[in-house]
Structure formats: structure tokens, C-alpha cells
C-alpha atoms as a PDB file:
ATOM      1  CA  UNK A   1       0.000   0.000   0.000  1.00  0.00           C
ATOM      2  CA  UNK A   2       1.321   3.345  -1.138  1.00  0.00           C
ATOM      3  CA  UNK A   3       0.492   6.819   0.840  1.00  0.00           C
ATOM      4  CA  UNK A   4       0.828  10.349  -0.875  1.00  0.00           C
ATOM      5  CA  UNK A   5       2.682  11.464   2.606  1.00  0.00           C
ATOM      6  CA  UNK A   6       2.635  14.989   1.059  1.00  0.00           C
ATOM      7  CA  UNK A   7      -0.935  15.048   0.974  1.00  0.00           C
ATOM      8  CA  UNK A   8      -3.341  18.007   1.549  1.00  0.00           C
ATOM      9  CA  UNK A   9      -5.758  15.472   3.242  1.00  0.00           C
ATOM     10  CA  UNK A  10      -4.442  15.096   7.281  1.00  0.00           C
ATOM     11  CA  UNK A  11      -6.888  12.252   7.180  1.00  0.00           C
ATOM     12  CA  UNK A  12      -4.953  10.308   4.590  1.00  0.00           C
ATOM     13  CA  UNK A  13      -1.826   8.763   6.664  1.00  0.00           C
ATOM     14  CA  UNK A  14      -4.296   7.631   9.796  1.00  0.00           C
ATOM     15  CA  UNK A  15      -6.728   6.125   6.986  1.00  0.00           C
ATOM     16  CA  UNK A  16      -3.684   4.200   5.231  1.00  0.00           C
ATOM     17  CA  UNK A  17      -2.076   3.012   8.139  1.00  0.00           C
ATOM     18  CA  UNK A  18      -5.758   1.954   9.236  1.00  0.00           C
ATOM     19  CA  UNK A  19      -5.973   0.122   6.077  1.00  0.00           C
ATOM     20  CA  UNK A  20      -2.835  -1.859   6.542  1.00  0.00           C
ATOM     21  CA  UNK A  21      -3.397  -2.849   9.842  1.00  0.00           C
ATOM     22  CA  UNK A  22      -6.384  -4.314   8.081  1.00  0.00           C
ATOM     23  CA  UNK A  23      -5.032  -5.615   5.147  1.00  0.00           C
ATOM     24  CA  UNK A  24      -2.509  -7.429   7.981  1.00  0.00           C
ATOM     25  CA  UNK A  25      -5.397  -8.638   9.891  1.00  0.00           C
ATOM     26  CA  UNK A  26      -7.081  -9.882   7.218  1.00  0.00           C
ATOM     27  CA  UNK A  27      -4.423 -11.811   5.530  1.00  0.00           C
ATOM     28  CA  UNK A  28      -2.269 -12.598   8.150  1.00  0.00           C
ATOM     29  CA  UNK A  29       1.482 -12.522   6.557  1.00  0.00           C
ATOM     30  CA  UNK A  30       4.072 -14.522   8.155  1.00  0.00           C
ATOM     31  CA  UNK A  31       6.336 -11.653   8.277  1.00  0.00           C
ATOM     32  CA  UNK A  32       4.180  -9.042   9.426  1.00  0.00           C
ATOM     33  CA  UNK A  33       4.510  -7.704  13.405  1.00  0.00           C
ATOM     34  CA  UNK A  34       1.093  -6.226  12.678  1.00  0.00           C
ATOM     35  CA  UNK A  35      -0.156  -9.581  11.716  1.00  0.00           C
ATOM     36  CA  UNK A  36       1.409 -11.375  15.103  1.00  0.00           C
ATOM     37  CA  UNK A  37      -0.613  -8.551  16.910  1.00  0.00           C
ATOM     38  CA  UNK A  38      -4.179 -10.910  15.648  1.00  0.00           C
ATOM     39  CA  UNK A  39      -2.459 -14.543  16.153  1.00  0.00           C
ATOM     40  CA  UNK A  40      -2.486 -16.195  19.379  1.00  0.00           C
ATOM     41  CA  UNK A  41       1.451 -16.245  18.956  1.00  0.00           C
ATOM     42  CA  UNK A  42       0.480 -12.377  20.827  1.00  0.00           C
ATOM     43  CA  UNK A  43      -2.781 -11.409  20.588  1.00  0.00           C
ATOM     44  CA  UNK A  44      -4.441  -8.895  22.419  1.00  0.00           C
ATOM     45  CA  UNK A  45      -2.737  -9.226  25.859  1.00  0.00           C
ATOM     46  CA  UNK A  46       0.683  -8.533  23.978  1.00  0.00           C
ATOM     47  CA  UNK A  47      -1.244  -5.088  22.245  1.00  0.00           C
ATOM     48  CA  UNK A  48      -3.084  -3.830  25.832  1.00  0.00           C
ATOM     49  CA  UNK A  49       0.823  -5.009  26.737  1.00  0.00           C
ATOM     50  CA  UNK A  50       2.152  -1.971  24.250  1.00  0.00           C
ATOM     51  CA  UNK A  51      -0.851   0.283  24.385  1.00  0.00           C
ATOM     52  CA  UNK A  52       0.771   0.471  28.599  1.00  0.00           C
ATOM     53  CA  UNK A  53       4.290   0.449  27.548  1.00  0.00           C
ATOM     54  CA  UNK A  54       4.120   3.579  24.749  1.00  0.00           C
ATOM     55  CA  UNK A  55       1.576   5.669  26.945  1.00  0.00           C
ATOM     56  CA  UNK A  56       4.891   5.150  30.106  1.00  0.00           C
ATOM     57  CA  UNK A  57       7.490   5.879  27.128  1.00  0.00           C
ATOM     58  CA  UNK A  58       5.526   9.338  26.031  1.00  0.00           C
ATOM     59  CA  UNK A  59       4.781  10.314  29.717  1.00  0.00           C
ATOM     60  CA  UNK A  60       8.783  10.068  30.287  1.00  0.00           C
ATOM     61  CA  UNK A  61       9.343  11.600  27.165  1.00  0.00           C
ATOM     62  CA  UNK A  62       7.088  14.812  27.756  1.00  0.00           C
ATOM     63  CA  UNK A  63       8.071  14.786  31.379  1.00  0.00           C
ATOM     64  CA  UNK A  64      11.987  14.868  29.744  1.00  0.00           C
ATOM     65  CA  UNK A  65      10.823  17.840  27.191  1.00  0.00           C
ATOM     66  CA  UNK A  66      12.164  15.505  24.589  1.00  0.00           C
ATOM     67  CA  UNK A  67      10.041  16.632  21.461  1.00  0.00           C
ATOM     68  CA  UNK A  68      11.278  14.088  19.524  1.00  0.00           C
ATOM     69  CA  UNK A  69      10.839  10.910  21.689  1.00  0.00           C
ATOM     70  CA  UNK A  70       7.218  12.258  22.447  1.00  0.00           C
ATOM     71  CA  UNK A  71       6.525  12.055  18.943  1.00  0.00           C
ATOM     72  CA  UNK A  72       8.134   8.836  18.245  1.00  0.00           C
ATOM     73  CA  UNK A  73       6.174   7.385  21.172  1.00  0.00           C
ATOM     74  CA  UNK A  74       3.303   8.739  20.024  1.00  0.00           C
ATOM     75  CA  UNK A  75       3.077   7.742  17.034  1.00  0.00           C
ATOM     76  CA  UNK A  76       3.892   4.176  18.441  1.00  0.00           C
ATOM     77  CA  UNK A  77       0.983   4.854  20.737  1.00  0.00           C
ATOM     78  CA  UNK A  78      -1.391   5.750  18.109  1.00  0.00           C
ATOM     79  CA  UNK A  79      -0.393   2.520  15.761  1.00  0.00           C
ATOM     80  CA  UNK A  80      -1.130   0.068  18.465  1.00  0.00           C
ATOM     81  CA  UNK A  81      -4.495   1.572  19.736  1.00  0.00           C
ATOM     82  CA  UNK A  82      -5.601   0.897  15.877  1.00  0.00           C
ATOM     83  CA  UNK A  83      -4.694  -2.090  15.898  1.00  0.00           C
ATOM     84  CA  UNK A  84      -6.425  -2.268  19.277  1.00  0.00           C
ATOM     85  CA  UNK A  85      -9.624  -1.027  17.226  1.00  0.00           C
ATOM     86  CA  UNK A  86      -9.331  -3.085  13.996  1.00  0.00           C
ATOM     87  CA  UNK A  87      -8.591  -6.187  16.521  1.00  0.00           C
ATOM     88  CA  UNK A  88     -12.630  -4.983  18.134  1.00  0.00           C
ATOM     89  CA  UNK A  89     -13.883  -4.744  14.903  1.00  0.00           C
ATOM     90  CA  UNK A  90     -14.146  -0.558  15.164  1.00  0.00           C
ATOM     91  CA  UNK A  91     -12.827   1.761  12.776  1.00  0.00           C
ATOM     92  CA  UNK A  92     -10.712   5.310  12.249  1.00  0.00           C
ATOM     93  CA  UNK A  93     -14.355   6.422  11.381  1.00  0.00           C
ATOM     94  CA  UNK A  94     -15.994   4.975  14.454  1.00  0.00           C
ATOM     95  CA  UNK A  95     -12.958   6.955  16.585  1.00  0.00           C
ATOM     96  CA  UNK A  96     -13.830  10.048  14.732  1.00  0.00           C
ATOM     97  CA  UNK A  97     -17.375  10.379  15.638  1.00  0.00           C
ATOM     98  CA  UNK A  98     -16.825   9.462  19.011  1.00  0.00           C
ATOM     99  CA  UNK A  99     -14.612  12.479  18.919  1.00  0.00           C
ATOM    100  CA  UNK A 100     -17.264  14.903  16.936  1.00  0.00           C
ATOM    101  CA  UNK A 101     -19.606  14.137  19.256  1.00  0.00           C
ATOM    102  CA  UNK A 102     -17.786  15.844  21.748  1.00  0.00           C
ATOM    103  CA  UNK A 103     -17.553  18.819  20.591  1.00  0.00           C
END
């Protein structure tokens, strides 16, 4: 899967990482982490595991006013809550009207 990454659309590199964590899910590549993530080789212990471990590394990172480790963790962060979501069958859409309707 290809991304424009100099897109005008800030939607576009959530929806195409989205997509491949699908496209992983779906069929399940022997080489893929993201595909270990939906085996039972690590499941969703292992991602609740990371989800924990990259929300610690950002806290340090901020707390350190290390701009560049927060946004590496976050970005690690972000990646495994979608797979948390594609793993419960929810969607970048589904997370973006829970947000709208806060507003």
C-alpha cells in the first residue's frame, strides 16, 4: 500500500495506516509484526501489553521535554491503539465520531 505522505488530506496517513493494519489482519502474513498482533502467537494481551508500555514511554518523554521521543512514542501509541480497534472490529471512522460528538 502506497500513501501520498505529502498530501493536503491530514486524514490520509491515519486512513492508510488503518488500512494496513487491516489488510494485515485480514491476511495474516508470516512476516508481518502487525499480523502477530491478531495470532495467538500475541494477541491482544501482547497489544493492551504496548498500548501500557508507549503511553509510560511518552509520559517520560514529555516529562523529559524531549520533542522528539514524544513524537516517536506517540506515534507508536497511536499505531497500536488501531490495531487495538481493527482487533474490536471498530474503525478510524468509528474513533472520529466518538470524537465529533464531543464537541
Amino acid at each position: 500500500m502506497t500513501t501520498d505522505a505529502g498530501s493536503d488530506d491530514p486524514e490520509a496517513v491515519l486512513d492508510a495506516l488503518f488500512a494496513t493494519i487491516e489488510d494485515r489482519r485480514d491476511r495474516l502474513p508470516d512476516d508481518s509484526y502487525t499480523a502477530s498482533l491478531f495470532t495467538h502467537e500475541k494477541g491482544e494481551n501482547a497489544t493492551l501489553e504496548k498500548l501500557g508500555e508507549e503511553t509510560t514511554e511518552a509520559i517520560l518523554a514529555a516529562k523529559d521535554d524531549d520533542d522528539d521521543a514524544l513524537l516517536a512514542e506517540s506515534a507508536d501509541l497511536v499505531y497500536h491503539l488501531l490495531v487495538l480497534l481493527a482487533m474490536k472490529e471498530l474503525t478510524v471512522d468509528d474513533l472520529r465520531d466518538e470524537l465529533e460528538d464531543r464537541f
